[in-house]
Structures are given as C-alpha cells and as structure tokens.
ModelCIF file with pLDDT and N, C-alpha, C, O atoms, coordinates in Angstrom:
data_MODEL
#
_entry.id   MODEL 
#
_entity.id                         1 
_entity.type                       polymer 
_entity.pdbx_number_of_molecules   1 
#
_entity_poly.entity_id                      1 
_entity_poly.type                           'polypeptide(L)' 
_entity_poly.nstd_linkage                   no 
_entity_poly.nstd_monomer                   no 
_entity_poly.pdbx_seq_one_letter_code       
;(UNK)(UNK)(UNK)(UNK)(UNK)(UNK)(UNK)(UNK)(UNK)(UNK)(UNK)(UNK)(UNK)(UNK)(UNK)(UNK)
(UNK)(UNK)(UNK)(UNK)(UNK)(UNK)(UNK)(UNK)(UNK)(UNK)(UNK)(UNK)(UNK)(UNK)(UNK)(UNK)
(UNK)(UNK)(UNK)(UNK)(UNK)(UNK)(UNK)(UNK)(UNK)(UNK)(UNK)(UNK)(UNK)(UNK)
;
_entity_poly.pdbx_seq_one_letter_code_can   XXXXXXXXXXXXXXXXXXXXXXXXXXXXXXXXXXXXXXXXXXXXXX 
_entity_poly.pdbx_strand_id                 A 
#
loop_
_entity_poly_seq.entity_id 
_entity_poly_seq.num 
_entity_poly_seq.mon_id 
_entity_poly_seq.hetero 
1 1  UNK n 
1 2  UNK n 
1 3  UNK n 
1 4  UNK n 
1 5  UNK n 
1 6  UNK n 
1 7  UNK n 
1 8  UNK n 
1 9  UNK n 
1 10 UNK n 
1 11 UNK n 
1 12 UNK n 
1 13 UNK n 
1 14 UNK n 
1 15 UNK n 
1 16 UNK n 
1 17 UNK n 
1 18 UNK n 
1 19 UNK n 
1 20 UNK n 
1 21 UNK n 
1 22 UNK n 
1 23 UNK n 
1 24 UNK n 
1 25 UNK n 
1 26 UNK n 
1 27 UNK n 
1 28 UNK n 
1 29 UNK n 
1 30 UNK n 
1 31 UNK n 
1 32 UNK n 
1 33 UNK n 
1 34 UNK n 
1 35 UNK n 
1 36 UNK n 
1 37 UNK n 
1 38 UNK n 
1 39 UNK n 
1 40 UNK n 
1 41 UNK n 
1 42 UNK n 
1 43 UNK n 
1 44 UNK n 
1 45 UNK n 
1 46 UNK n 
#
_struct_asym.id          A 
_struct_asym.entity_id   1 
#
loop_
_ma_qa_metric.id 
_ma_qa_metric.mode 
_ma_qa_metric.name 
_ma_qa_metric.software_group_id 
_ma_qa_metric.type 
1 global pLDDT . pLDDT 
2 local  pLDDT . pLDDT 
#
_ma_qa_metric_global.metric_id      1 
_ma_qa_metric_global.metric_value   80.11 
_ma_qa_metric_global.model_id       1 
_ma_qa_metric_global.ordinal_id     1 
#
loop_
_ma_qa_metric_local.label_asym_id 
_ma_qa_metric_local.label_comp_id 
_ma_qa_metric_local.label_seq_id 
_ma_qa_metric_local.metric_id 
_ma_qa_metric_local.metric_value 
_ma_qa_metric_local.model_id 
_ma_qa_metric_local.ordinal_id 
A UNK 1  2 94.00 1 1  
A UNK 2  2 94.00 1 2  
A UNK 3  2 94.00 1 3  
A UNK 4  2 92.00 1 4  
A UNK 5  2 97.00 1 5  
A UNK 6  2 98.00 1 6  
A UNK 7  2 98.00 1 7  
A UNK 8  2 97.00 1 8  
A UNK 9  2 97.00 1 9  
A UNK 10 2 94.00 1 10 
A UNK 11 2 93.00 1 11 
A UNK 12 2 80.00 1 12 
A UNK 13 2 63.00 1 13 
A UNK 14 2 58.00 1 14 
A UNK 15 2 64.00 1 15 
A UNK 16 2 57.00 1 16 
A UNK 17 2 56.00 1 17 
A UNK 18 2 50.00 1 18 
A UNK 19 2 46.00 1 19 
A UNK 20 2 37.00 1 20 
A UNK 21 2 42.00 1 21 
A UNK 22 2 45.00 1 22 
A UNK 23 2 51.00 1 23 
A UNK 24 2 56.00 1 24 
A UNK 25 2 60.00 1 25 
A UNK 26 2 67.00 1 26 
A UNK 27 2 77.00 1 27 
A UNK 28 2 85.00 1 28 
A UNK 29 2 87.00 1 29 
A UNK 30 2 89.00 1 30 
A UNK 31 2 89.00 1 31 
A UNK 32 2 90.00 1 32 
A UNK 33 2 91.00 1 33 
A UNK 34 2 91.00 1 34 
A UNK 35 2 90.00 1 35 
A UNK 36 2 90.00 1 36 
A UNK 37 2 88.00 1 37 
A UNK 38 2 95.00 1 38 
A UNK 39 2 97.00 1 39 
A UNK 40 2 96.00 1 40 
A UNK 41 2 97.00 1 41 
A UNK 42 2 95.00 1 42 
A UNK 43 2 90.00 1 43 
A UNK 44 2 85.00 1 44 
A UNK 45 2 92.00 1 45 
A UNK 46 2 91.00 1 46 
#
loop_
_atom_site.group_PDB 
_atom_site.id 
_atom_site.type_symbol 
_atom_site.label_atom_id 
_atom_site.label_alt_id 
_atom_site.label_comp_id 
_atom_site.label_asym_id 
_atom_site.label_entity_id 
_atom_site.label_seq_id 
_atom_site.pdbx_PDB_ins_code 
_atom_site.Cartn_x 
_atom_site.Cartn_y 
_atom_site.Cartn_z 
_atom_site.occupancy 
_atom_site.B_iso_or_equiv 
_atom_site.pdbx_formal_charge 
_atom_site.auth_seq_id 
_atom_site.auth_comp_id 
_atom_site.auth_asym_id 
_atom_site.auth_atom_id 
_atom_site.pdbx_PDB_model_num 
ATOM 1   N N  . UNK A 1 1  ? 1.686  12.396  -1.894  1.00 94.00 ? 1  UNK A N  1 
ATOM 2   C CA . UNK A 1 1  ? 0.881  12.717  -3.075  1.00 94.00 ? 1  UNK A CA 1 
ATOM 3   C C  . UNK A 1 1  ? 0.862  14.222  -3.326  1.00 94.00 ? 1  UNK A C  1 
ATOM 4   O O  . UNK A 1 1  ? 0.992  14.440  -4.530  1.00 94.00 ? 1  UNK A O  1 
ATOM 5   N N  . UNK A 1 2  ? 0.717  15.600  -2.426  1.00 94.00 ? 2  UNK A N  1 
ATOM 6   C CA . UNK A 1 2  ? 0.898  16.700  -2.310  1.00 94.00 ? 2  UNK A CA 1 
ATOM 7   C C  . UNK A 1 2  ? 2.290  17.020  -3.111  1.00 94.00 ? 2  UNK A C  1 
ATOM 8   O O  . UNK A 1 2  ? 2.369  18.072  -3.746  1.00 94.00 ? 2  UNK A O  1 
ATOM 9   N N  . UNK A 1 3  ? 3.437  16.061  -3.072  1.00 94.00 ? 3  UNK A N  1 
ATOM 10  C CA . UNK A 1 3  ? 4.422  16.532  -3.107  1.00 94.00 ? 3  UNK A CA 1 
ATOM 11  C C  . UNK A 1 3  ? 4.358  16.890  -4.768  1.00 94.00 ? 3  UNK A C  1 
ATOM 12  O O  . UNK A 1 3  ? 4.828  17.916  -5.259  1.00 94.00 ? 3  UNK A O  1 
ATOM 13  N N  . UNK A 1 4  ? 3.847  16.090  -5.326  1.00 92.00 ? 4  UNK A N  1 
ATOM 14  C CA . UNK A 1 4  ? 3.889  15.343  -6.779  1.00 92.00 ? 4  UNK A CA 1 
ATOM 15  C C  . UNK A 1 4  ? 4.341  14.331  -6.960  1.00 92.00 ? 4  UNK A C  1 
ATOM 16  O O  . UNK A 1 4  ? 4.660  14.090  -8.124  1.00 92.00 ? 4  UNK A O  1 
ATOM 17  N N  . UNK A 1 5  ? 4.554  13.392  -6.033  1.00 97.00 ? 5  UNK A N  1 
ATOM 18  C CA . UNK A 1 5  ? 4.993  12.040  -6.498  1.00 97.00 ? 5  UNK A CA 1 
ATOM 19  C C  . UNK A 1 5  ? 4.468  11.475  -8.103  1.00 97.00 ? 5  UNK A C  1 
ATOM 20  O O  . UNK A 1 5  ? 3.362  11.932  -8.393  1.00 97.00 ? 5  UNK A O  1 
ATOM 21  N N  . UNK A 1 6  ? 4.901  10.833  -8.859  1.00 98.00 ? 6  UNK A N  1 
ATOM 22  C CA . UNK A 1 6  ? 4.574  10.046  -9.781  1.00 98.00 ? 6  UNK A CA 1 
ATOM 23  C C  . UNK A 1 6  ? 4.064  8.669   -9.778  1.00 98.00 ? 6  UNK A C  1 
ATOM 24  O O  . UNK A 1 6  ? 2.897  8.350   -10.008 1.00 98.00 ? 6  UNK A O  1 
ATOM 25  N N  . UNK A 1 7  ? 5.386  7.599   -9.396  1.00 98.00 ? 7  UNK A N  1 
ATOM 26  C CA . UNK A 1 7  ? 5.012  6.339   -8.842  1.00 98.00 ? 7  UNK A CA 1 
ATOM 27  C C  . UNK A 1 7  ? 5.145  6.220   -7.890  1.00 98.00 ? 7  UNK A C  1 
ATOM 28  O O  . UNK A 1 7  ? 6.241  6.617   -7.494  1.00 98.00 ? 7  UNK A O  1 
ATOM 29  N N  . UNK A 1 8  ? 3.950  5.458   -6.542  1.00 97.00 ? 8  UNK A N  1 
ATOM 30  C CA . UNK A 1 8  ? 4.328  5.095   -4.842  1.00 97.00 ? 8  UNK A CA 1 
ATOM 31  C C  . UNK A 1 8  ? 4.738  3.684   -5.130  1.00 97.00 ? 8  UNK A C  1 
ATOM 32  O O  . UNK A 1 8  ? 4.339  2.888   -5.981  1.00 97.00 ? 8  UNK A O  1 
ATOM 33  N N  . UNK A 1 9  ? 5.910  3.561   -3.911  1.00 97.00 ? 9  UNK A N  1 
ATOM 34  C CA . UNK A 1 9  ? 5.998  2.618   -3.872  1.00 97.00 ? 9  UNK A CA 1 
ATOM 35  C C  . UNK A 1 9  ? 5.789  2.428   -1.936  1.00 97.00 ? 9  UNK A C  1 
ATOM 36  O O  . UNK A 1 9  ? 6.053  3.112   -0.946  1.00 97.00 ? 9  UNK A O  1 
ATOM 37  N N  . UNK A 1 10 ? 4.966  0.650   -2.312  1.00 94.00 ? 10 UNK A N  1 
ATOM 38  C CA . UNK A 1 10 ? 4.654  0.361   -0.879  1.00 94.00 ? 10 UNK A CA 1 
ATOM 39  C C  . UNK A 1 10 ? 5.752  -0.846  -0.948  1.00 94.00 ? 10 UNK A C  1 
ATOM 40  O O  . UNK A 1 10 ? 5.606  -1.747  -1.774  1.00 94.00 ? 10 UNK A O  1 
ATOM 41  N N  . UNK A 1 11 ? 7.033  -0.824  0.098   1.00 93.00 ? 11 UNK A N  1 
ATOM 42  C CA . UNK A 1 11 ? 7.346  -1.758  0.036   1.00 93.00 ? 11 UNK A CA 1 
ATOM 43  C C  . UNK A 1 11 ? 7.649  -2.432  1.561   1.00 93.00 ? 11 UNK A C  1 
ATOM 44  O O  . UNK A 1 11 ? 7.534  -1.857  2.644   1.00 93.00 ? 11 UNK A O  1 
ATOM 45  N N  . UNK A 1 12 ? 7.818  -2.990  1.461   1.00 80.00 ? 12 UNK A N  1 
ATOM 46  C CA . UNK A 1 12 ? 8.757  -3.993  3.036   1.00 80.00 ? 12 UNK A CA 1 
ATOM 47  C C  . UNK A 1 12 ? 8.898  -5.420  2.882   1.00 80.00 ? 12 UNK A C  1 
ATOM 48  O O  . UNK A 1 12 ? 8.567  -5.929  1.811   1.00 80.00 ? 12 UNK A O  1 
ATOM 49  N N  . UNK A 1 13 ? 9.366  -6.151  3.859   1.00 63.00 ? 13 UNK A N  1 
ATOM 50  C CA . UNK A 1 13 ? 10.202 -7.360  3.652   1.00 63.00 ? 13 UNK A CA 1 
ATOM 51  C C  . UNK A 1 13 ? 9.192  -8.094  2.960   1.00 63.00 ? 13 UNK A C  1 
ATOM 52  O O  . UNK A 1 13 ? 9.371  -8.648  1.875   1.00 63.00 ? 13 UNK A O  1 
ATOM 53  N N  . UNK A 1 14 ? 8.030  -8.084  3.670   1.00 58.00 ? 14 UNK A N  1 
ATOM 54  C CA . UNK A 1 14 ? 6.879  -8.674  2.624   1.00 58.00 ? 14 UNK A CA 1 
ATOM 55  C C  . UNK A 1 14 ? 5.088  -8.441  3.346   1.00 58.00 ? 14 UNK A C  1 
ATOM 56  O O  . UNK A 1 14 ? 4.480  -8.530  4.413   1.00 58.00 ? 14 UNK A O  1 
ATOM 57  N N  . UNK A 1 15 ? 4.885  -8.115  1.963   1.00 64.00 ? 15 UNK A N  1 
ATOM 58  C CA . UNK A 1 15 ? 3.736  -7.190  1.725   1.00 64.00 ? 15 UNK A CA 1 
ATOM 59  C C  . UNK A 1 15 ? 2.634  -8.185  1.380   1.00 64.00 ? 15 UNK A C  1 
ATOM 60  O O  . UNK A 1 15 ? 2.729  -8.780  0.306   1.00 64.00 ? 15 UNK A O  1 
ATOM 61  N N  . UNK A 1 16 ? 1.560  -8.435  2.213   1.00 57.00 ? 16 UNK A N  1 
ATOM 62  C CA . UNK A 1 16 ? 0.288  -9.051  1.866   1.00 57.00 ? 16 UNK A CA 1 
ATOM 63  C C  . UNK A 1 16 ? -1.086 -8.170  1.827   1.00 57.00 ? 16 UNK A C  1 
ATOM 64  O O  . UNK A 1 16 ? -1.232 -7.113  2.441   1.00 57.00 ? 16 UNK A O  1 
ATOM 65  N N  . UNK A 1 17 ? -2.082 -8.800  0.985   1.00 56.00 ? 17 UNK A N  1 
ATOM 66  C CA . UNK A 1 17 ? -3.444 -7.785  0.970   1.00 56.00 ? 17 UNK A CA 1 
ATOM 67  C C  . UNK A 1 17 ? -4.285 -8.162  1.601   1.00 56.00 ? 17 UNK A C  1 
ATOM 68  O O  . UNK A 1 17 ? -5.410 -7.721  1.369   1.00 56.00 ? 17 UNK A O  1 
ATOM 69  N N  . UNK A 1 18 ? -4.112 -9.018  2.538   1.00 50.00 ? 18 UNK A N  1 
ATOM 70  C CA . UNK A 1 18 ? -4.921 -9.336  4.003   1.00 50.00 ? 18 UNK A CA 1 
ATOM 71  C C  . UNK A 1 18 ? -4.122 -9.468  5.006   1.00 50.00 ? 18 UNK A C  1 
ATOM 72  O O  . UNK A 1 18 ? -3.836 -10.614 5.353   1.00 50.00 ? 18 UNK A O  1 
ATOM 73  N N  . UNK A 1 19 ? -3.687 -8.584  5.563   1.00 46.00 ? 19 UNK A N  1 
ATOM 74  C CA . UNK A 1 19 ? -2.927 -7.905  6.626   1.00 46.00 ? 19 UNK A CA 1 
ATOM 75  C C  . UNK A 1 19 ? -3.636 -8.502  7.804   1.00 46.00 ? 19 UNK A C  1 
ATOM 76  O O  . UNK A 1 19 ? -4.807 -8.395  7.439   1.00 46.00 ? 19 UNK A O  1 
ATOM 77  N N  . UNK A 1 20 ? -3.655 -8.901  8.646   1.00 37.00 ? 20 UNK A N  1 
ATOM 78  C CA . UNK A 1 20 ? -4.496 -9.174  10.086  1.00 37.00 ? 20 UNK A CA 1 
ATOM 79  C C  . UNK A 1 20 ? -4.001 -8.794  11.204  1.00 37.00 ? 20 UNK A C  1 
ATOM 80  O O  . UNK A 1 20 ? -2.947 -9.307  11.580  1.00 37.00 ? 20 UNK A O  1 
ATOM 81  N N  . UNK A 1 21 ? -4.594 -7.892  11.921  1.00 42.00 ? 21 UNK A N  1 
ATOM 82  C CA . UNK A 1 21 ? -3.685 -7.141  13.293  1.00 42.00 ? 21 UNK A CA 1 
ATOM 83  C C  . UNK A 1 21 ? -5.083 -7.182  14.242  1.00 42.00 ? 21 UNK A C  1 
ATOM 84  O O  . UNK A 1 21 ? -6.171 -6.748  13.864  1.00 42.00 ? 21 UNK A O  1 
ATOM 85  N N  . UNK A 1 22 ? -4.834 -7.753  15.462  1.00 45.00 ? 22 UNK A N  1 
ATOM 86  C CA . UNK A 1 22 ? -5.639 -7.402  16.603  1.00 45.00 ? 22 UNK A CA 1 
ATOM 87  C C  . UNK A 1 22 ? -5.669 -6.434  17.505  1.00 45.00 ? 22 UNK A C  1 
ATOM 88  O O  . UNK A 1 22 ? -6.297 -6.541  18.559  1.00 45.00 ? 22 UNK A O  1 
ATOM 89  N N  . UNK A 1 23 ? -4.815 -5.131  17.084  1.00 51.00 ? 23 UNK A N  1 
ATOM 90  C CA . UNK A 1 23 ? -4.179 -4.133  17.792  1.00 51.00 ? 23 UNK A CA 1 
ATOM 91  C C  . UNK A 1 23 ? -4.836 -2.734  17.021  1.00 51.00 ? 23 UNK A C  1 
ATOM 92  O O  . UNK A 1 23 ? -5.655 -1.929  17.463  1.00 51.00 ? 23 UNK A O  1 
ATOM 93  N N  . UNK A 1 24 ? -4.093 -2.783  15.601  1.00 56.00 ? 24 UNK A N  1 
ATOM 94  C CA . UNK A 1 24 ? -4.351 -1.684  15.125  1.00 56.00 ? 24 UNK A CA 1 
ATOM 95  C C  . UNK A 1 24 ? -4.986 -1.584  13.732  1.00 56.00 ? 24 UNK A C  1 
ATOM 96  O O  . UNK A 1 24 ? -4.454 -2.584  13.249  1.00 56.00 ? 24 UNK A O  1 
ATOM 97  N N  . UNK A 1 25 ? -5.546 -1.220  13.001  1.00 60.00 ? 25 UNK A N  1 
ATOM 98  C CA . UNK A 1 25 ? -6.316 -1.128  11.842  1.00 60.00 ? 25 UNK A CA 1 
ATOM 99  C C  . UNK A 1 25 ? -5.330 -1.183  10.774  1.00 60.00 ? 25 UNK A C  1 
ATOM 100 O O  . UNK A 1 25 ? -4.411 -0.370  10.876  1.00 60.00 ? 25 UNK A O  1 
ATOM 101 N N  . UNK A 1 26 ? -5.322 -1.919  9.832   1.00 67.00 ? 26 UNK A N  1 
ATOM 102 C CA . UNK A 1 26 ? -4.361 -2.030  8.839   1.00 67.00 ? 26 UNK A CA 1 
ATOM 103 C C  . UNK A 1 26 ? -4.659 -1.907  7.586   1.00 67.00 ? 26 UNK A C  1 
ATOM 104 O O  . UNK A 1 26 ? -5.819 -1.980  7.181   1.00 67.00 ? 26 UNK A O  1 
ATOM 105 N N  . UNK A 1 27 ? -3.576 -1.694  6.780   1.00 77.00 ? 27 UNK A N  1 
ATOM 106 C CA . UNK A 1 27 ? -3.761 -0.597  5.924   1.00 77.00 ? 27 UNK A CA 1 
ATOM 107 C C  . UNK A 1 27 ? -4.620 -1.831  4.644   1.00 77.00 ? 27 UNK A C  1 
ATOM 108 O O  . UNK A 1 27 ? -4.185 -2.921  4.273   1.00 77.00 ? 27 UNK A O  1 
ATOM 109 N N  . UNK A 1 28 ? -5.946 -1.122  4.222   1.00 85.00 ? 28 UNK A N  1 
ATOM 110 C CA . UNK A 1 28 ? -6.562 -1.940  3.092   1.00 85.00 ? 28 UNK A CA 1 
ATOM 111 C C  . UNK A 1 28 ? -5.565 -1.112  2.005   1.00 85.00 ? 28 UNK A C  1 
ATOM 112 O O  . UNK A 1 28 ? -5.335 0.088   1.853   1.00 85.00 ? 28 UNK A O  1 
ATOM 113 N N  . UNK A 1 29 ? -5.148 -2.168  1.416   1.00 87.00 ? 29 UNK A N  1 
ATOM 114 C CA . UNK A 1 29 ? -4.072 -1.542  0.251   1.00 87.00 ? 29 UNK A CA 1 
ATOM 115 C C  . UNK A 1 29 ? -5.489 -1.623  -0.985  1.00 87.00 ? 29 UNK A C  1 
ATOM 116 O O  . UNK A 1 29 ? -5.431 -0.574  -1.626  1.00 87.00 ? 29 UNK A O  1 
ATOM 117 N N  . UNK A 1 30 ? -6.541 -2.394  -1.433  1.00 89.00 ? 30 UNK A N  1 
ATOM 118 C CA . UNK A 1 30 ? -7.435 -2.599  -2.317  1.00 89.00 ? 30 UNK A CA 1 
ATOM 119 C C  . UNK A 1 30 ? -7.934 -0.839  -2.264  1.00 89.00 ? 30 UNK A C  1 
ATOM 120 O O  . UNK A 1 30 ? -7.758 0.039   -3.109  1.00 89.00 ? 30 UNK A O  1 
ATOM 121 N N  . UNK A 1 31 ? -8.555 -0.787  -1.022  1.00 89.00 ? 31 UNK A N  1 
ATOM 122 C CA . UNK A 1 31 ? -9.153 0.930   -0.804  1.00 89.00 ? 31 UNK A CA 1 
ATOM 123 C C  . UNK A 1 31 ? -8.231 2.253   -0.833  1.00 89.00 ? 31 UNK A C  1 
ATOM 124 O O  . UNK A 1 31 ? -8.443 3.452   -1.018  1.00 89.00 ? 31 UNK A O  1 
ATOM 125 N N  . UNK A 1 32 ? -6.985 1.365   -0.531  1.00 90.00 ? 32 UNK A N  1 
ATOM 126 C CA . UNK A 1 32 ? -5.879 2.742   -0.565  1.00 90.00 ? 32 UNK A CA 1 
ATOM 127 C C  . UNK A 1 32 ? -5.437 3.112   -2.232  1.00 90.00 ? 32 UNK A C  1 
ATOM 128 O O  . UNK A 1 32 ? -5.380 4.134   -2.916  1.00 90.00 ? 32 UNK A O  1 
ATOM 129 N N  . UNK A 1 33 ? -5.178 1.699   -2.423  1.00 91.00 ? 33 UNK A N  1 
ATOM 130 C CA . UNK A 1 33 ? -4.917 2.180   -4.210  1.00 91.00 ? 33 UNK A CA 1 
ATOM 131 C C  . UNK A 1 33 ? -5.885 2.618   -5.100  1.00 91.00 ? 33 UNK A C  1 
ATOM 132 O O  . UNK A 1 33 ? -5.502 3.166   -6.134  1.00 91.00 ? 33 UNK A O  1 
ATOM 133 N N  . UNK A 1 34 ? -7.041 2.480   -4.895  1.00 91.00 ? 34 UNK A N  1 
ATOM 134 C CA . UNK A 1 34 ? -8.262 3.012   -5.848  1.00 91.00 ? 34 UNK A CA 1 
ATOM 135 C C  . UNK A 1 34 ? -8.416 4.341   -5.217  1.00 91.00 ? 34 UNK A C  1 
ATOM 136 O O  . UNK A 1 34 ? -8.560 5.183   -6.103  1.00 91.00 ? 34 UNK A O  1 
ATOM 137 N N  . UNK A 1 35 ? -8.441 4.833   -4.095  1.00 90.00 ? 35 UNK A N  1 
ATOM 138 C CA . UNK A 1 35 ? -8.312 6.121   -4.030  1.00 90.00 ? 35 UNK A CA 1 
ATOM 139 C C  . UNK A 1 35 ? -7.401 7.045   -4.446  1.00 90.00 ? 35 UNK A C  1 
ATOM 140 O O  . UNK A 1 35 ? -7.648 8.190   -4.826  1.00 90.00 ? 35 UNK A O  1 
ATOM 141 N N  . UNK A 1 36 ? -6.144 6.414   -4.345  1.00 90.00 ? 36 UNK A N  1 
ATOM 142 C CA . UNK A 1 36 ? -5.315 7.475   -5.129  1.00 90.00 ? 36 UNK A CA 1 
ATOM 143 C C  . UNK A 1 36 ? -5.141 7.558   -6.365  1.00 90.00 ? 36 UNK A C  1 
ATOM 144 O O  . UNK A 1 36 ? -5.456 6.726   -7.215  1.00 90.00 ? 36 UNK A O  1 
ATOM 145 N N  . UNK A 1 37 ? -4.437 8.953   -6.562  1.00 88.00 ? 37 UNK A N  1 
ATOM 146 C CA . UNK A 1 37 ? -4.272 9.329   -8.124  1.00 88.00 ? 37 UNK A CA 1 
ATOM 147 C C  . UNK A 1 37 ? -3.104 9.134   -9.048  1.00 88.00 ? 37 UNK A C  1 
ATOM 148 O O  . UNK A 1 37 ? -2.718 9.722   -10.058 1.00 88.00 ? 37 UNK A O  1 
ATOM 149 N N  . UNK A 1 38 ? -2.610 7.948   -8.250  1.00 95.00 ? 38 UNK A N  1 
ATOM 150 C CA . UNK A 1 38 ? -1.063 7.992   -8.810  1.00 95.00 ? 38 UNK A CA 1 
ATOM 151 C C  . UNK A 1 38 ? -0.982 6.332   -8.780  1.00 95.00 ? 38 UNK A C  1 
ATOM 152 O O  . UNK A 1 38 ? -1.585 5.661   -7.942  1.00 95.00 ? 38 UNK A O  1 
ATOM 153 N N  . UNK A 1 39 ? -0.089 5.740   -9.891  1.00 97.00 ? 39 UNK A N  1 
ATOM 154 C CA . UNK A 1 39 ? -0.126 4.685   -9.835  1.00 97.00 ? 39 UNK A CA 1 
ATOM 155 C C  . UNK A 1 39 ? 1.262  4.025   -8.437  1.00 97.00 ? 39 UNK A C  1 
ATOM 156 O O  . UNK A 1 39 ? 2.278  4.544   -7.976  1.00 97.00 ? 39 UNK A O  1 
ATOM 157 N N  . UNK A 1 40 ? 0.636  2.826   -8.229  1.00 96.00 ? 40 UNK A N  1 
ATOM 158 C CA . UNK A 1 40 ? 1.478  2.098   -6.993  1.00 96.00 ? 40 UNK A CA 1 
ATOM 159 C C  . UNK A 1 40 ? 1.729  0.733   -7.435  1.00 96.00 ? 40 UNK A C  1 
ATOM 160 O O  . UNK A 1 40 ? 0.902  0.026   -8.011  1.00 96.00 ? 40 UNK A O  1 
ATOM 161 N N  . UNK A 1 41 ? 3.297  0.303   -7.034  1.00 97.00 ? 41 UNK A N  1 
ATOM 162 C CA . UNK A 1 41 ? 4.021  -0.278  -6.530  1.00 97.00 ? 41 UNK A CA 1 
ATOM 163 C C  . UNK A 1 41 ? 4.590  -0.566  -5.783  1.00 97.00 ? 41 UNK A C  1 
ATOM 164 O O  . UNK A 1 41 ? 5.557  -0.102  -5.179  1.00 97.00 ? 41 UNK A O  1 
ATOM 165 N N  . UNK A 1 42 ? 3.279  -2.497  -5.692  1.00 95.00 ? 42 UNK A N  1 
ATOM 166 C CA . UNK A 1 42 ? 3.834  -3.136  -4.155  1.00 95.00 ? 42 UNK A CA 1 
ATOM 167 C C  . UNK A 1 42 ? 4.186  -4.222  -3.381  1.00 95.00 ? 42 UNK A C  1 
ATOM 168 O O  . UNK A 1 42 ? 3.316  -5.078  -3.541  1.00 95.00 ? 42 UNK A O  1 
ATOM 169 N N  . UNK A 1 43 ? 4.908  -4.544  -2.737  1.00 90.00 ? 43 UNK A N  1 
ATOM 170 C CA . UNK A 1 43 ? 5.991  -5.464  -2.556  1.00 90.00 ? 43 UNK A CA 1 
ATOM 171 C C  . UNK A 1 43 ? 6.553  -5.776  -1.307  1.00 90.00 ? 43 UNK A C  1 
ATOM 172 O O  . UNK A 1 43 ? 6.513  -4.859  -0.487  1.00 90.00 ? 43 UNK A O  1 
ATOM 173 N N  . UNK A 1 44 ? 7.063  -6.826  -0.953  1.00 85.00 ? 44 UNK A N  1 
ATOM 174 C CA . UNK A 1 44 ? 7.760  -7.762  -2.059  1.00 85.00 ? 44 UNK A CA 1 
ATOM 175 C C  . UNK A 1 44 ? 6.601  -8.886  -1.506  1.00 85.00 ? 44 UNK A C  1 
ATOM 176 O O  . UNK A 1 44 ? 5.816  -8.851  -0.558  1.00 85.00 ? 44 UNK A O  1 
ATOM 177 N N  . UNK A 1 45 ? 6.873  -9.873  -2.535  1.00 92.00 ? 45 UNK A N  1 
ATOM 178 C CA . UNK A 1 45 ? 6.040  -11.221 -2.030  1.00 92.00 ? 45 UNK A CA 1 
ATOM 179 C C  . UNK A 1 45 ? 6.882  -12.005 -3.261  1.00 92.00 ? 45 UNK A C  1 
ATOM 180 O O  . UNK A 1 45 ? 7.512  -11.760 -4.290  1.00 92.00 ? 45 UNK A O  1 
ATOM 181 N N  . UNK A 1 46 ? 6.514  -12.938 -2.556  1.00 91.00 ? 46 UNK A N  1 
ATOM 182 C CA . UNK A 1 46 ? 7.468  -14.074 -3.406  1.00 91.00 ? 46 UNK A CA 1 
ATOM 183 C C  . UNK A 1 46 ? 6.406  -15.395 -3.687  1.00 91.00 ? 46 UNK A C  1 
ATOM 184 O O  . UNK A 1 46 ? 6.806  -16.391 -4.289  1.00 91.00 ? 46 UNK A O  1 
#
C-alpha cells in the first residue's frame, strides 16, 4: 500500500472468508478489506 499500489490482489489456489487454522491467526479478509484504501481482488473460488 506504501508503494502506491492501485488494485490488491489476494490470490491462491483457493481463497475462502472463513479460513480456520488451529496454529496461527488467519487473515480476516472482511477486516482487512475495509481497512484498506485501495480496492481488492480476491480469489479464486469456484
């Protein structure tokens, strides 16, 4: 975001918005995208 990005893109083989990990804290994409200032694109899901 520093850099100036325009559009993010979040991608990997496949991308869900309830992530569940018993290890490590995972990323709330709902809280991550309303905080930033740049629009996002994210993926993939089928």
């Amino acid at each position: 975001v520093d850099a100036g990005v325009d559009l993010f893109v979040i991608r990997g083989t496949t991308v869900s918005a309830e992530h569940v990990s018993g290890q490590t804290e995972p990323l709330n994409l709902k809280e991550f995208i309303y905080e930033l200032d740049v629009p996002v694109i994210v993926g993939g899901c089928a």
